[in-house]
PDB file of N, CA and C in Angstrom:
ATOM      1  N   UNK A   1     -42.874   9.153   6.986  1.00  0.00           N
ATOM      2  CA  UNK A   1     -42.025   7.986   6.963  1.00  0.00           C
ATOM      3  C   UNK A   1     -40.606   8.412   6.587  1.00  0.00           C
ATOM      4  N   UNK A   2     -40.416   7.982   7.512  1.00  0.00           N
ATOM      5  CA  UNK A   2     -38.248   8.326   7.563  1.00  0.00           C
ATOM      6  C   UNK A   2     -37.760   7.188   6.456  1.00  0.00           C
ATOM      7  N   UNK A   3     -36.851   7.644   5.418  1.00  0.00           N
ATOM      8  CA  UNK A   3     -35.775   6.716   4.889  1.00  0.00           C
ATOM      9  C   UNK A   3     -34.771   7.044   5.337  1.00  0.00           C
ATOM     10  N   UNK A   4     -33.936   5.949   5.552  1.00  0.00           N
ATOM     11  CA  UNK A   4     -32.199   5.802   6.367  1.00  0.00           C
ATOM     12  C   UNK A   4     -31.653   5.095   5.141  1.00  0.00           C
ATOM     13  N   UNK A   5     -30.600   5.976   4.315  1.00  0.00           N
ATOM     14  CA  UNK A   5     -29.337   4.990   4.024  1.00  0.00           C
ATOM     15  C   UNK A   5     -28.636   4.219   4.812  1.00  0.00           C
ATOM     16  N   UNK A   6     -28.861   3.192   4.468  1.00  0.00           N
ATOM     17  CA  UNK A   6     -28.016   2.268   5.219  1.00  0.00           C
ATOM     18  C   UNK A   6     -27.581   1.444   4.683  1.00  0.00           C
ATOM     19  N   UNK A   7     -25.710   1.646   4.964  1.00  0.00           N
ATOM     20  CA  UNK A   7     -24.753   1.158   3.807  1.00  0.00           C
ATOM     21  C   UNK A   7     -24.413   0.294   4.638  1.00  0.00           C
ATOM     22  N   UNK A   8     -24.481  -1.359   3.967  1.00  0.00           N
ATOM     23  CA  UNK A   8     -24.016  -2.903   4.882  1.00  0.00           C
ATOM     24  C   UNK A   8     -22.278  -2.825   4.734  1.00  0.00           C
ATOM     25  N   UNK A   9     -21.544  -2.571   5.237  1.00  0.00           N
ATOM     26  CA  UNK A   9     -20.691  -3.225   5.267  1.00  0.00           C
ATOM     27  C   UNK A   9     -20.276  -5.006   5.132  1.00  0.00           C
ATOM     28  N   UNK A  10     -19.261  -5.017   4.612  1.00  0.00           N
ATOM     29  CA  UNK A  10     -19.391  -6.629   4.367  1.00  0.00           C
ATOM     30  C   UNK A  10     -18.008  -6.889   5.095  1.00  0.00           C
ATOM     31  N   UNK A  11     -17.055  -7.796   5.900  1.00  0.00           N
ATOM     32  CA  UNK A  11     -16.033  -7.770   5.933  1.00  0.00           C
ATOM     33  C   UNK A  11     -15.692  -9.029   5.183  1.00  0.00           C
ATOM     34  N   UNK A  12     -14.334  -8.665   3.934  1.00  0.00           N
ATOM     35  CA  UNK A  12     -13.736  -9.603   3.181  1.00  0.00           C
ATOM     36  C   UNK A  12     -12.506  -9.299   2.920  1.00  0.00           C
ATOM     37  N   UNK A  13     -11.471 -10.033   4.230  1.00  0.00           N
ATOM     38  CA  UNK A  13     -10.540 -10.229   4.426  1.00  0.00           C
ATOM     39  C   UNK A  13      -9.483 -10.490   2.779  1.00  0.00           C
ATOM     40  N   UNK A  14     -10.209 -11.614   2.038  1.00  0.00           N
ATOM     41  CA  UNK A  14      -9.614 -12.039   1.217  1.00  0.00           C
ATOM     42  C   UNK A  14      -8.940 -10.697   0.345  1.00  0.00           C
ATOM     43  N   UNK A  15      -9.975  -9.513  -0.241  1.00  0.00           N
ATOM     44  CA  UNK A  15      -9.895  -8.568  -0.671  1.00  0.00           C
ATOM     45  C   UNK A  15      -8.738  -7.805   0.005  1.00  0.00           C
ATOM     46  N   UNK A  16      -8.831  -7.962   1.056  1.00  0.00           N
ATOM     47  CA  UNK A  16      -7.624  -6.792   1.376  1.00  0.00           C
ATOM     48  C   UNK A  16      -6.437  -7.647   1.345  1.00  0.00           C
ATOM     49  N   UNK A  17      -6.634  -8.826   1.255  1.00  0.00           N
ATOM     50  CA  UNK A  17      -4.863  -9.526   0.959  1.00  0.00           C
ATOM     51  C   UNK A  17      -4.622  -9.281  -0.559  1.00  0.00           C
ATOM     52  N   UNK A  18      -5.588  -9.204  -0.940  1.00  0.00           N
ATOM     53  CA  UNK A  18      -5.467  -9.468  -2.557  1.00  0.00           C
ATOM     54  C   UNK A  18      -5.078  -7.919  -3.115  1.00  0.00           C
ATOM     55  N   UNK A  19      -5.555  -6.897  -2.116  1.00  0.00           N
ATOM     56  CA  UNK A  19      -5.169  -5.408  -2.841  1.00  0.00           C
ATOM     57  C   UNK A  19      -3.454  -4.992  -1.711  1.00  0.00           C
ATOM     58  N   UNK A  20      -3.294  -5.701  -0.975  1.00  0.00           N
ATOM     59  CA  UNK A  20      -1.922  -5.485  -0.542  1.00  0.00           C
ATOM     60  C   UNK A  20      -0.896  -6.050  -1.480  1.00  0.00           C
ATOM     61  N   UNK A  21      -1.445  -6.988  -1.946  1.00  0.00           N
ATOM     62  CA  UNK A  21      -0.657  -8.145  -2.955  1.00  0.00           C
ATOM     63  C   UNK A  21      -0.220  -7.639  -3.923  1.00  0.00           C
ATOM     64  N   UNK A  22      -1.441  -6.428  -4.645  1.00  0.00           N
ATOM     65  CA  UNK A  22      -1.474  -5.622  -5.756  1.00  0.00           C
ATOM     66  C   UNK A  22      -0.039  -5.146  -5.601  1.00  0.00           C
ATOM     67  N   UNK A  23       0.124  -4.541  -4.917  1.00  0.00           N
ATOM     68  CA  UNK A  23       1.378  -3.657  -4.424  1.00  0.00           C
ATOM     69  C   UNK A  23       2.404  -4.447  -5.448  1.00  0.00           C
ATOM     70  N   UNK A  24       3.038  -5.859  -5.444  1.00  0.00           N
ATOM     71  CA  UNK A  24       3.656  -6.320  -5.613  1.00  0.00           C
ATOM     72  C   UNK A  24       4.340  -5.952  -7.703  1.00  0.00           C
ATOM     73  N   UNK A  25       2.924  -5.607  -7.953  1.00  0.00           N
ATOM     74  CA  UNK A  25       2.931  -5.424  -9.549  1.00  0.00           C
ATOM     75  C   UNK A  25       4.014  -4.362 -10.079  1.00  0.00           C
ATOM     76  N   UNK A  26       4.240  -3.804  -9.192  1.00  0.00           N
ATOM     77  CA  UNK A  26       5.352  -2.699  -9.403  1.00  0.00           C
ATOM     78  C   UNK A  26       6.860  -3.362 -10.194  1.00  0.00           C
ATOM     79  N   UNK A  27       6.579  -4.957  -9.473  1.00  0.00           N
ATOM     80  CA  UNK A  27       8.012  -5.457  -9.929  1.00  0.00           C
ATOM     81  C   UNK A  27       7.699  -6.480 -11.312  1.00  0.00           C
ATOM     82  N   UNK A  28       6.687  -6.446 -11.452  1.00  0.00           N
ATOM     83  CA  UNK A  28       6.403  -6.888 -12.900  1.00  0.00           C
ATOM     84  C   UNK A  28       5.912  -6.068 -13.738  1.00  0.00           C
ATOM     85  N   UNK A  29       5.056  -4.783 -13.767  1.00  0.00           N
ATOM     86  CA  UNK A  29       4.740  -3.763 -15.070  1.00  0.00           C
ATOM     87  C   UNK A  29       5.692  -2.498 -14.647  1.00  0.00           C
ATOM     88  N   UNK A  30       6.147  -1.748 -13.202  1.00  0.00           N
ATOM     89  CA  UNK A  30       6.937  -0.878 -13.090  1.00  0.00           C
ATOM     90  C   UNK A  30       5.878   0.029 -12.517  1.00  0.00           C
ATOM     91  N   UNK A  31       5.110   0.177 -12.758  1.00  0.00           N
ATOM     92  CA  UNK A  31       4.062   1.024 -12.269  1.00  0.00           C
ATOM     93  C   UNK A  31       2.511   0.601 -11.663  1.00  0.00           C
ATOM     94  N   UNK A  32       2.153  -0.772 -11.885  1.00  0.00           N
ATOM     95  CA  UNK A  32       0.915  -1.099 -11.079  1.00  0.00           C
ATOM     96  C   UNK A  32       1.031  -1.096  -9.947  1.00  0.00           C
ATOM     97  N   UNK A  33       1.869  -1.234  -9.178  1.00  0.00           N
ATOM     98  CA  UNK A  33       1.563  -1.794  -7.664  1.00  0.00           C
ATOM     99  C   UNK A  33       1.459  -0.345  -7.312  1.00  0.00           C
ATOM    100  N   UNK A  34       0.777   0.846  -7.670  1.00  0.00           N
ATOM    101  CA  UNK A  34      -0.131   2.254  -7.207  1.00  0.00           C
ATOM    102  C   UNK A  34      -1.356   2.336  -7.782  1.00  0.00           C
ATOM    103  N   UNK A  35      -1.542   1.918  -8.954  1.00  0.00           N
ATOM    104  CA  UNK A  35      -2.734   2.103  -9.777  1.00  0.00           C
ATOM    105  C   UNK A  35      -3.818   0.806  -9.386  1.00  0.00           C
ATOM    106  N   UNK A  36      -3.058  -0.675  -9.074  1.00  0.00           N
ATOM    107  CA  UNK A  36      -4.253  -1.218  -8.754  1.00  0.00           C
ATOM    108  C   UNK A  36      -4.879  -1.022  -7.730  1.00  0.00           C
ATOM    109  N   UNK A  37      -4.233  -0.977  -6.713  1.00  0.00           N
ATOM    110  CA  UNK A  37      -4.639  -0.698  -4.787  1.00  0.00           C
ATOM    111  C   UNK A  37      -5.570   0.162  -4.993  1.00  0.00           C
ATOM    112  N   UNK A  38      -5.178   1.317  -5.562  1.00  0.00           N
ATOM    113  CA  UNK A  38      -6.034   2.874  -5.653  1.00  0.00           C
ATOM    114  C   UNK A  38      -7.294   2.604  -6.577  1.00  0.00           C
ATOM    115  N   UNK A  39      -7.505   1.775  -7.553  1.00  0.00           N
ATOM    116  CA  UNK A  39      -8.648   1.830  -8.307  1.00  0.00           C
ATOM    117  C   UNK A  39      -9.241   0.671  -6.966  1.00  0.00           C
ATOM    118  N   UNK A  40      -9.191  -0.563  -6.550  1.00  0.00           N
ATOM    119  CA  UNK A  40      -9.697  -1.296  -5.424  1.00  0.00           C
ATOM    120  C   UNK A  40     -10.210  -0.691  -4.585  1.00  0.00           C
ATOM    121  N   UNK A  41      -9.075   0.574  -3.895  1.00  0.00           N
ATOM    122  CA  UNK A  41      -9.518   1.054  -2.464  1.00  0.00           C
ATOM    123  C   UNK A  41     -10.627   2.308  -2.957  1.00  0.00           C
ATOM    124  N   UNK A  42     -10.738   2.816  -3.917  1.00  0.00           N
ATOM    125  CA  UNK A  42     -11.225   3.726  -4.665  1.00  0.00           C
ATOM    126  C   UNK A  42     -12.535   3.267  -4.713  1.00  0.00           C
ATOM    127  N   UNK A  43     -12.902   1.987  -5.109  1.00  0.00           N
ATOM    128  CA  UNK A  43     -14.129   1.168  -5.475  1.00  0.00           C
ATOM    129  C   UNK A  43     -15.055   0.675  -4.599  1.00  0.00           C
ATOM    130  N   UNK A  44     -14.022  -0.104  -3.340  1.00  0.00           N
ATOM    131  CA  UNK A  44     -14.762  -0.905  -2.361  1.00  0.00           C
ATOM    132  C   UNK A  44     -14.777  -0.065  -0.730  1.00  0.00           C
ATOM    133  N   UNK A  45     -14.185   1.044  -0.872  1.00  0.00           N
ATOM    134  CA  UNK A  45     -14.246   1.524   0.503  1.00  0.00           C
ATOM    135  C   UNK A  45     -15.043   1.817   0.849  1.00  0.00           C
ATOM    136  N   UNK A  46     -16.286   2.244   0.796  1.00  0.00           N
ATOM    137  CA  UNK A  46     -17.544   2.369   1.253  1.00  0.00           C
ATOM    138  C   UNK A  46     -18.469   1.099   1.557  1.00  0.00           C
ATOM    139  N   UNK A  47     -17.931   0.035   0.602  1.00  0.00           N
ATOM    140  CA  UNK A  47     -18.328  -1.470   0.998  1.00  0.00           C
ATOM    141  C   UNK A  47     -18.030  -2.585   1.790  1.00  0.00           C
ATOM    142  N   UNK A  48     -16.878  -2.743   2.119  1.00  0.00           N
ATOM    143  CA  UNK A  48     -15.613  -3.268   3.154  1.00  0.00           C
ATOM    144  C   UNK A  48     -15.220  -2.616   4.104  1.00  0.00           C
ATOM    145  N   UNK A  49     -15.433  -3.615   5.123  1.00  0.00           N
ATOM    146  CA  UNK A  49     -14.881  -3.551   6.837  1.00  0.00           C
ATOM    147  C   UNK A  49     -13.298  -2.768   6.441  1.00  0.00           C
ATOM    148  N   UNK A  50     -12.975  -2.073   7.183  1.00  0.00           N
ATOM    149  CA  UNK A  50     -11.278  -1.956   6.746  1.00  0.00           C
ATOM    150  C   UNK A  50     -11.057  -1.255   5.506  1.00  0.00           C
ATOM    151  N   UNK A  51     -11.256  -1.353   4.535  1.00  0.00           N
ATOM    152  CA  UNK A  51     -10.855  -1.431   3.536  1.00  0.00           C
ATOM    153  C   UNK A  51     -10.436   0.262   3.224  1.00  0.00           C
ATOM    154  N   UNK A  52     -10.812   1.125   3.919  1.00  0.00           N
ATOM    155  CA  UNK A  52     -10.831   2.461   3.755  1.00  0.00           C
ATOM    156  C   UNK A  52      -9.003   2.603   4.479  1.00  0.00           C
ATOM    157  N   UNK A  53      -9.028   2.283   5.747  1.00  0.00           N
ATOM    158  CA  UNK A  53      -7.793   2.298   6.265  1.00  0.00           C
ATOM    159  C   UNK A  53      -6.810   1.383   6.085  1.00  0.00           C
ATOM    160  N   UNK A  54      -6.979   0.239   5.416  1.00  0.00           N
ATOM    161  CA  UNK A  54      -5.813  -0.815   4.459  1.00  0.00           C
ATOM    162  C   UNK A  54      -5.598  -0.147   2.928  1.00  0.00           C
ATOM    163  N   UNK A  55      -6.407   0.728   2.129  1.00  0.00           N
ATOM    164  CA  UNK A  55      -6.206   1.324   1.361  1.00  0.00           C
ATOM    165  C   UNK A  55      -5.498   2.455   1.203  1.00  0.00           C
ATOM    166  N   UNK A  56      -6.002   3.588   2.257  1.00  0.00           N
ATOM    167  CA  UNK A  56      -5.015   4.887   2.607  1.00  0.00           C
ATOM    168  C   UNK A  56      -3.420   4.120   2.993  1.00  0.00           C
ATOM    169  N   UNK A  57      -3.250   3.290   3.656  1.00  0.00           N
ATOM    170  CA  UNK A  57      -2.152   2.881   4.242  1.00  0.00           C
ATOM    171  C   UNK A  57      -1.412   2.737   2.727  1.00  0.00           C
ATOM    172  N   UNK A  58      -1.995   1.907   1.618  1.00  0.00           N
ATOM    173  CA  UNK A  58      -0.958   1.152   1.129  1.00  0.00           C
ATOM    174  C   UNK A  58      -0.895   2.433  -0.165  1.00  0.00           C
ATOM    175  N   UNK A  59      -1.526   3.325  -0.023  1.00  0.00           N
ATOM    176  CA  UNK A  59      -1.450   4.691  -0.848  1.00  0.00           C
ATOM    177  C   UNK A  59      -0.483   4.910  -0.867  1.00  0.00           C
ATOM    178  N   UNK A  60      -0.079   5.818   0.666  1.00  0.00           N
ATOM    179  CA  UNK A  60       0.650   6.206   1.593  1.00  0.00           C
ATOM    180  C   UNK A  60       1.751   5.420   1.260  1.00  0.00           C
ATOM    181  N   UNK A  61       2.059   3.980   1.588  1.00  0.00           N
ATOM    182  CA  UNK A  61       3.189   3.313   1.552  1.00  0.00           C
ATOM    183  C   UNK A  61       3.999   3.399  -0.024  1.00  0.00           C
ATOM    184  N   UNK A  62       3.227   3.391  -1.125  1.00  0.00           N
ATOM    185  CA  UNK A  62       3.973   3.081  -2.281  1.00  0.00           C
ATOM    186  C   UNK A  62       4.218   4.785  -2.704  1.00  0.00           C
ATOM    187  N   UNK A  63       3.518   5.987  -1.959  1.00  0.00           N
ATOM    188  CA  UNK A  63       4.355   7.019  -2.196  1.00  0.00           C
ATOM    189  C   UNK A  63       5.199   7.033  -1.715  1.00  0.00           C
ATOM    190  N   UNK A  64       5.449   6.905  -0.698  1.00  0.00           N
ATOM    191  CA  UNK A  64       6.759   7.053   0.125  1.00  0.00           C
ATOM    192  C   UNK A  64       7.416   6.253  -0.517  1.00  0.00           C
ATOM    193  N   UNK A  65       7.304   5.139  -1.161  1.00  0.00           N
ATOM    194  CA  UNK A  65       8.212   4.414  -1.954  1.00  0.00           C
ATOM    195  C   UNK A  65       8.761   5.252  -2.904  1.00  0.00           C
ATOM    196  N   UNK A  66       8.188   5.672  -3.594  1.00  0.00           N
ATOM    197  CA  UNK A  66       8.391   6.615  -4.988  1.00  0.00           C
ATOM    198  C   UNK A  66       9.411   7.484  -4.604  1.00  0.00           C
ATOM    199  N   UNK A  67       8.827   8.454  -3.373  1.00  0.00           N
ATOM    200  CA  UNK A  67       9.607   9.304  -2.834  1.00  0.00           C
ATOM    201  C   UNK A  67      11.198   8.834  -2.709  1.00  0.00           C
ATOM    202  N   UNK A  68      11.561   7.733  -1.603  1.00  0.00           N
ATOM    203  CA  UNK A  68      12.151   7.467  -1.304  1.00  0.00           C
ATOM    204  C   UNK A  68      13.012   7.007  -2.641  1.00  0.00           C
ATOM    205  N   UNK A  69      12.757   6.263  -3.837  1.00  0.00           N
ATOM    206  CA  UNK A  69      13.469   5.847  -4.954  1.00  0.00           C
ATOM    207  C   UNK A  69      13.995   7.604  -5.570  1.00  0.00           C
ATOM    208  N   UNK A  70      12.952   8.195  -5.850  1.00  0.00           N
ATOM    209  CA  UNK A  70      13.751   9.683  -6.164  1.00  0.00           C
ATOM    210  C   UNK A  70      14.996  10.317  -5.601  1.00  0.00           C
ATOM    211  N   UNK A  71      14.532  10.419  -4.157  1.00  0.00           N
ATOM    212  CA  UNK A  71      15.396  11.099  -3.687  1.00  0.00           C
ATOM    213  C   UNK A  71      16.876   9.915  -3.633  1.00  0.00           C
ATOM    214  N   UNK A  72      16.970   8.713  -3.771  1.00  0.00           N
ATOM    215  CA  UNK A  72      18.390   7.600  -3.808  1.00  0.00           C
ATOM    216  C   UNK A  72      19.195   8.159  -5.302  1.00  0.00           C
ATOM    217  N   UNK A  73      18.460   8.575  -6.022  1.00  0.00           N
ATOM    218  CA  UNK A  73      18.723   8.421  -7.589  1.00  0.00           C
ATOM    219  C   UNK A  73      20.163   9.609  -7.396  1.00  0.00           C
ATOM    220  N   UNK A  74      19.684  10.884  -7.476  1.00  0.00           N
ATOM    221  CA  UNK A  74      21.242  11.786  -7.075  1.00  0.00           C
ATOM    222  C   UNK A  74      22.010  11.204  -6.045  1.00  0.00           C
ATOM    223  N   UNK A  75      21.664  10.895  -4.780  1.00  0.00           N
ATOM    224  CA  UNK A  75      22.275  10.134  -4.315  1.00  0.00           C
ATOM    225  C   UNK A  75      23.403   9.392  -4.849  1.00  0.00           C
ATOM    226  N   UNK A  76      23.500   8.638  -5.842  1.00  0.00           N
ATOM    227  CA  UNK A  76      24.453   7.324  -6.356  1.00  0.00           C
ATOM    228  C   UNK A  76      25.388   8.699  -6.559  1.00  0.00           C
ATOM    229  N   UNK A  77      25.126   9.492  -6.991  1.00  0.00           N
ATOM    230  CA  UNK A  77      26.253  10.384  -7.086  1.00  0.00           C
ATOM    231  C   UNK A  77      27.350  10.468  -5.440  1.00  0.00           C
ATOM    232  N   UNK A  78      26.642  10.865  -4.794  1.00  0.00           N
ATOM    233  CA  UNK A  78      27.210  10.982  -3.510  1.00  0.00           C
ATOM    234  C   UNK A  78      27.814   9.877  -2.784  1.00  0.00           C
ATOM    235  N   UNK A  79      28.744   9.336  -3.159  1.00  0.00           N
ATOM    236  CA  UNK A  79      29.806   7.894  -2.797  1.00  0.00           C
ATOM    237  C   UNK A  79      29.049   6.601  -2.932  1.00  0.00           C
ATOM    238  N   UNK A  80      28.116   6.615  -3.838  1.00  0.00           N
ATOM    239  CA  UNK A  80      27.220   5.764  -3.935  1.00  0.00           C
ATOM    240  C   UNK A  80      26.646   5.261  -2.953  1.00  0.00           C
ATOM    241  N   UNK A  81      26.133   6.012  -1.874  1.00  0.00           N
ATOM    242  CA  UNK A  81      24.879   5.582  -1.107  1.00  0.00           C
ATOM    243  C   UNK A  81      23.430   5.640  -1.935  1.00  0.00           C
ATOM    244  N   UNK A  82      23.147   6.106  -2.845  1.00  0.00           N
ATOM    245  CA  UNK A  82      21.965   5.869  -3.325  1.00  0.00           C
ATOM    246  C   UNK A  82      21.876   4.354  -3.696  1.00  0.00           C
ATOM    247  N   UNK A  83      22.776   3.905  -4.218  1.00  0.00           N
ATOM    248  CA  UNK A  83      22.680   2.477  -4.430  1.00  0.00           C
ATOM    249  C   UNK A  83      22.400   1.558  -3.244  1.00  0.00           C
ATOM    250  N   UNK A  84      22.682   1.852  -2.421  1.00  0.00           N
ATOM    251  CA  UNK A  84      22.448   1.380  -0.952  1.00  0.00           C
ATOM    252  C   UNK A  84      20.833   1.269  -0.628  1.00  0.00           C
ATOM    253  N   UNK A  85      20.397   3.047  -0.971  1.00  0.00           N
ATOM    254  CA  UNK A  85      19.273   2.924  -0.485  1.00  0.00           C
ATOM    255  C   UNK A  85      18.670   2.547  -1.566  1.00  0.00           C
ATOM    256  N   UNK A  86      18.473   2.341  -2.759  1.00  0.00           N
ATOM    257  CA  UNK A  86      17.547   1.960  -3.566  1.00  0.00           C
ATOM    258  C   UNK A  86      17.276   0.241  -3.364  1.00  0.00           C
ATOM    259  N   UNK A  87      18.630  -0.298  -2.887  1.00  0.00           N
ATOM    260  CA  UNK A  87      18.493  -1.959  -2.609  1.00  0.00           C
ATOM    261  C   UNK A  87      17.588  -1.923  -1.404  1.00  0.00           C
ATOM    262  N   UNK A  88      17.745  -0.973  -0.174  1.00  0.00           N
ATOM    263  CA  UNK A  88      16.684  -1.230   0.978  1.00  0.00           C
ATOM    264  C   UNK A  88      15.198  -0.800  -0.128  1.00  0.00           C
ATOM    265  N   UNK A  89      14.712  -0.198  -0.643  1.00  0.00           N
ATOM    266  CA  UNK A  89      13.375   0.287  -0.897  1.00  0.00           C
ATOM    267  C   UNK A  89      13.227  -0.396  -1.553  1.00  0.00           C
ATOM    268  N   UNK A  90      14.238  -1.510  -2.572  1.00  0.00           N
ATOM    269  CA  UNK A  90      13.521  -2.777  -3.357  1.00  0.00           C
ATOM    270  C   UNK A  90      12.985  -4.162  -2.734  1.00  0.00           C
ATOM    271  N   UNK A  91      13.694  -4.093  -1.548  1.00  0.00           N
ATOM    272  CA  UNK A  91      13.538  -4.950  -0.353  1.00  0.00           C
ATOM    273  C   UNK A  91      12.299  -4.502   0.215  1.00  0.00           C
ATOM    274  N   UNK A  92      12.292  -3.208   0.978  1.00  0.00           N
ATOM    275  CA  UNK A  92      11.315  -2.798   1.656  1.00  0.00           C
ATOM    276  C   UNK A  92       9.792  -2.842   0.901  1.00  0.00           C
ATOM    277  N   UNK A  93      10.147  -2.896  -0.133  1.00  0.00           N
ATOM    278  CA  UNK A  93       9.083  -2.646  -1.056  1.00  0.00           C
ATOM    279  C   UNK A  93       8.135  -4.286  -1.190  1.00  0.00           C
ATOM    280  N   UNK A  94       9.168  -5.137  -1.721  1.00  0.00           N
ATOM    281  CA  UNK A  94       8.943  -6.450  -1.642  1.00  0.00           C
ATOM    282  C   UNK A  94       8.359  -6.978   0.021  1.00  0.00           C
ATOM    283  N   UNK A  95       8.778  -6.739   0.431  1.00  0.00           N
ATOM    284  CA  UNK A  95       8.827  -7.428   2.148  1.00  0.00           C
ATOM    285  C   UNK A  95       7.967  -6.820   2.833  1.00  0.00           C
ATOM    286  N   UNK A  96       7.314  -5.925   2.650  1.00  0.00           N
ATOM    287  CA  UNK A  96       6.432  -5.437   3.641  1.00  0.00           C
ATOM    288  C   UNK A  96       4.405  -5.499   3.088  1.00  0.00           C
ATOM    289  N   UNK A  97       4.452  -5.178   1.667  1.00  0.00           N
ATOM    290  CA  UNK A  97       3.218  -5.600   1.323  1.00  0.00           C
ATOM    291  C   UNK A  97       2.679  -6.970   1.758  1.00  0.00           C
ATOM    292  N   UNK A  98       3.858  -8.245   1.433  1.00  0.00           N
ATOM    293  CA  UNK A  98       3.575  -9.196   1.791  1.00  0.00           C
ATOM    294  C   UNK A  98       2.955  -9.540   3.606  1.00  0.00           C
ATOM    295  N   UNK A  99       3.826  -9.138   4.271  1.00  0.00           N
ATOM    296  CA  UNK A  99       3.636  -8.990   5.477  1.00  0.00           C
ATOM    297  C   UNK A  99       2.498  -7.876   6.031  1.00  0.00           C
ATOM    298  N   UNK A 100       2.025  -7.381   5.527  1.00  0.00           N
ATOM    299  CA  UNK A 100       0.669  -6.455   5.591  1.00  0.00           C
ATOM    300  C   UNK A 100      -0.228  -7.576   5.097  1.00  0.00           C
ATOM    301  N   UNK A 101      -0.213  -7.911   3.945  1.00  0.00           N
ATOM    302  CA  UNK A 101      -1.327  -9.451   3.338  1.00  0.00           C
ATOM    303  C   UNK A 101      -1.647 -10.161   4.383  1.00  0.00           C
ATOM    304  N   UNK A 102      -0.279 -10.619   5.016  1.00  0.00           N
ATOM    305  CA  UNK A 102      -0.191 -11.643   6.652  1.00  0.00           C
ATOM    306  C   UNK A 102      -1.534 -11.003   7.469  1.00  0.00           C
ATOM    307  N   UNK A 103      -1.043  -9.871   7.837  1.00  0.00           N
ATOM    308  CA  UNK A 103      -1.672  -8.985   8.601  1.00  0.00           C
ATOM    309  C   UNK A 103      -3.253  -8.960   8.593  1.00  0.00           C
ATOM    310  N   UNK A 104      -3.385  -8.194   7.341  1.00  0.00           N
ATOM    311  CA  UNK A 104      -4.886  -8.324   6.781  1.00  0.00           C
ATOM    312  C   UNK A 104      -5.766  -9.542   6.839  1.00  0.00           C
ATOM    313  N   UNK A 105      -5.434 -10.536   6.496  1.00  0.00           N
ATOM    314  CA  UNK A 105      -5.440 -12.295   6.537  1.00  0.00           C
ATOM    315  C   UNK A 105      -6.139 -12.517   7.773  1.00  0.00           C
ATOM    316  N   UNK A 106      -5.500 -11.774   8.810  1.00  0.00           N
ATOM    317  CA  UNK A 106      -5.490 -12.208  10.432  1.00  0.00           C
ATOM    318  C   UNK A 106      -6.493 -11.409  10.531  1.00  0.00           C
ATOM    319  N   UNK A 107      -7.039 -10.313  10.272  1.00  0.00           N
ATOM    320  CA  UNK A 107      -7.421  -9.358  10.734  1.00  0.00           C
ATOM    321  C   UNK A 107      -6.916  -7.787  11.952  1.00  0.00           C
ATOM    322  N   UNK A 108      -5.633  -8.044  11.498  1.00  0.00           N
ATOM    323  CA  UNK A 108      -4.741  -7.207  12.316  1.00  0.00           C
ATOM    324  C   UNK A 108      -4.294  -6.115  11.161  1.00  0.00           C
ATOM    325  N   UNK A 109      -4.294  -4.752  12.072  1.00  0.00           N
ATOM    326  CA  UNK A 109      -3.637  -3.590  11.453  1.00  0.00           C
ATOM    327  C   UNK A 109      -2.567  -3.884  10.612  1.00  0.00           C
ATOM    328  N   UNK A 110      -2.645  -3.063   9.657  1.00  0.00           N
ATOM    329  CA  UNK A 110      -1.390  -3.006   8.467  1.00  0.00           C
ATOM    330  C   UNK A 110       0.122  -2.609   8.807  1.00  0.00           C
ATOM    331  N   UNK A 111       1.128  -2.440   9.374  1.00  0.00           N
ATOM    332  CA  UNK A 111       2.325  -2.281   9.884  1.00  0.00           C
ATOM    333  C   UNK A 111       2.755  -1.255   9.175  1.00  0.00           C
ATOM    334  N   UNK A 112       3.025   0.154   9.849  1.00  0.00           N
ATOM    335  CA  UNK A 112       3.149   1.394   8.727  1.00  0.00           C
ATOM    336  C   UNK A 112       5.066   1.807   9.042  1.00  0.00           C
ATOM    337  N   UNK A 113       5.777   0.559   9.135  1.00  0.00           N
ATOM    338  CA  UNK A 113       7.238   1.087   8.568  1.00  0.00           C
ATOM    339  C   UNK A 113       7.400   1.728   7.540  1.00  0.00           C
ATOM    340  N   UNK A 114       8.168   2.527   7.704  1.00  0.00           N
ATOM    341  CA  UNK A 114       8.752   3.355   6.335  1.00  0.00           C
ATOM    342  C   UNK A 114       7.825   4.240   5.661  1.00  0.00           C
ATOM    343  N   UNK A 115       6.792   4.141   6.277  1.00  0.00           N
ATOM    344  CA  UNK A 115       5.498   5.137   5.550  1.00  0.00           C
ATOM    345  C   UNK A 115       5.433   6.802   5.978  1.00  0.00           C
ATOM    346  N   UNK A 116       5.007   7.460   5.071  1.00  0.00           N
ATOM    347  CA  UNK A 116       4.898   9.152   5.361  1.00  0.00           C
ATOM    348  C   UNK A 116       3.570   8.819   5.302  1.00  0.00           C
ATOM    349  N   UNK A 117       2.941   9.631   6.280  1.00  0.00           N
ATOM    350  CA  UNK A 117       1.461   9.217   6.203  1.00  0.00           C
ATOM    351  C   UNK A 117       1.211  11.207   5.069  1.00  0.00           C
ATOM    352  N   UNK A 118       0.697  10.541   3.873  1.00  0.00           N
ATOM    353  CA  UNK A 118       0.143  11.585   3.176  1.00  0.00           C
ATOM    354  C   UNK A 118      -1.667  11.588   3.363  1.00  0.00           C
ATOM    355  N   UNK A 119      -2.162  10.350   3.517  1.00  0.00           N
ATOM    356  CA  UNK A 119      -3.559  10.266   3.516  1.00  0.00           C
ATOM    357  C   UNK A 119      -3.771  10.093   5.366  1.00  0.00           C
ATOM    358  N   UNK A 120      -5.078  10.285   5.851  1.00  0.00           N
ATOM    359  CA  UNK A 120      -5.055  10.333   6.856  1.00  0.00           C
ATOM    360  C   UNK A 120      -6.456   9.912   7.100  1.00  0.00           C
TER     361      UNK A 120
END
């Protein structure tokens, strides 16, 4: 007698609006909107439709955020374009999780502007 693991997937949309959303925490503790997504996508990806590739994505997205805030910072030195770009990545930052939530909601791919894909 054969045993088969067999892992159910569940699809729950709600979850992946709710861990894109996470993202957002960055602008209220400074540092959650990486730590919650990643403990979520960390937890439920083996359990959730999606949830493996809405998770890598929003990995991916808030490094490149990071990235992108580092490298603006010397910048301000340089005729103050860092200030420039740090206002797009506070924007970008704000404006695009939300619109991934949209996304997820619908059941449509996550929109990977501005992203370095580090996870794959």
């Amino acid at each position: 007698m054969e045993v088969f693991n067999q892992t159910h997937k569940v699809e729950d949309r709600n979850l992946l609006v709710v861990t894109h959303l996470c993202q957002l925490l960055t602008y209220v503790t400074g540092f959650g909107g990486l730590i919650a997504p990643l403990v979520i996508w960390a937890s439920k990806k083996e359990s959730i439709v999606d949830m493996d590739l809405h998770g890598k994505q929003i990995i991916n997205f808030q490094l490149s955020l990071i990235i992108y805030a580092l490298i603006s910072i010397p910048m301000i030195l340089a005729l103050g374009l860092g200030i420039l770009m740090l206002i797009g990545v506070c924007i970008l930052g704000f404006i695009m999780p939300i619109v991934n939530a949209i996304n997820a909601s619908n059941g449509e791919l996550p929109n990977t502007f501005g992203t370095i894909p580090f996870l794959k």
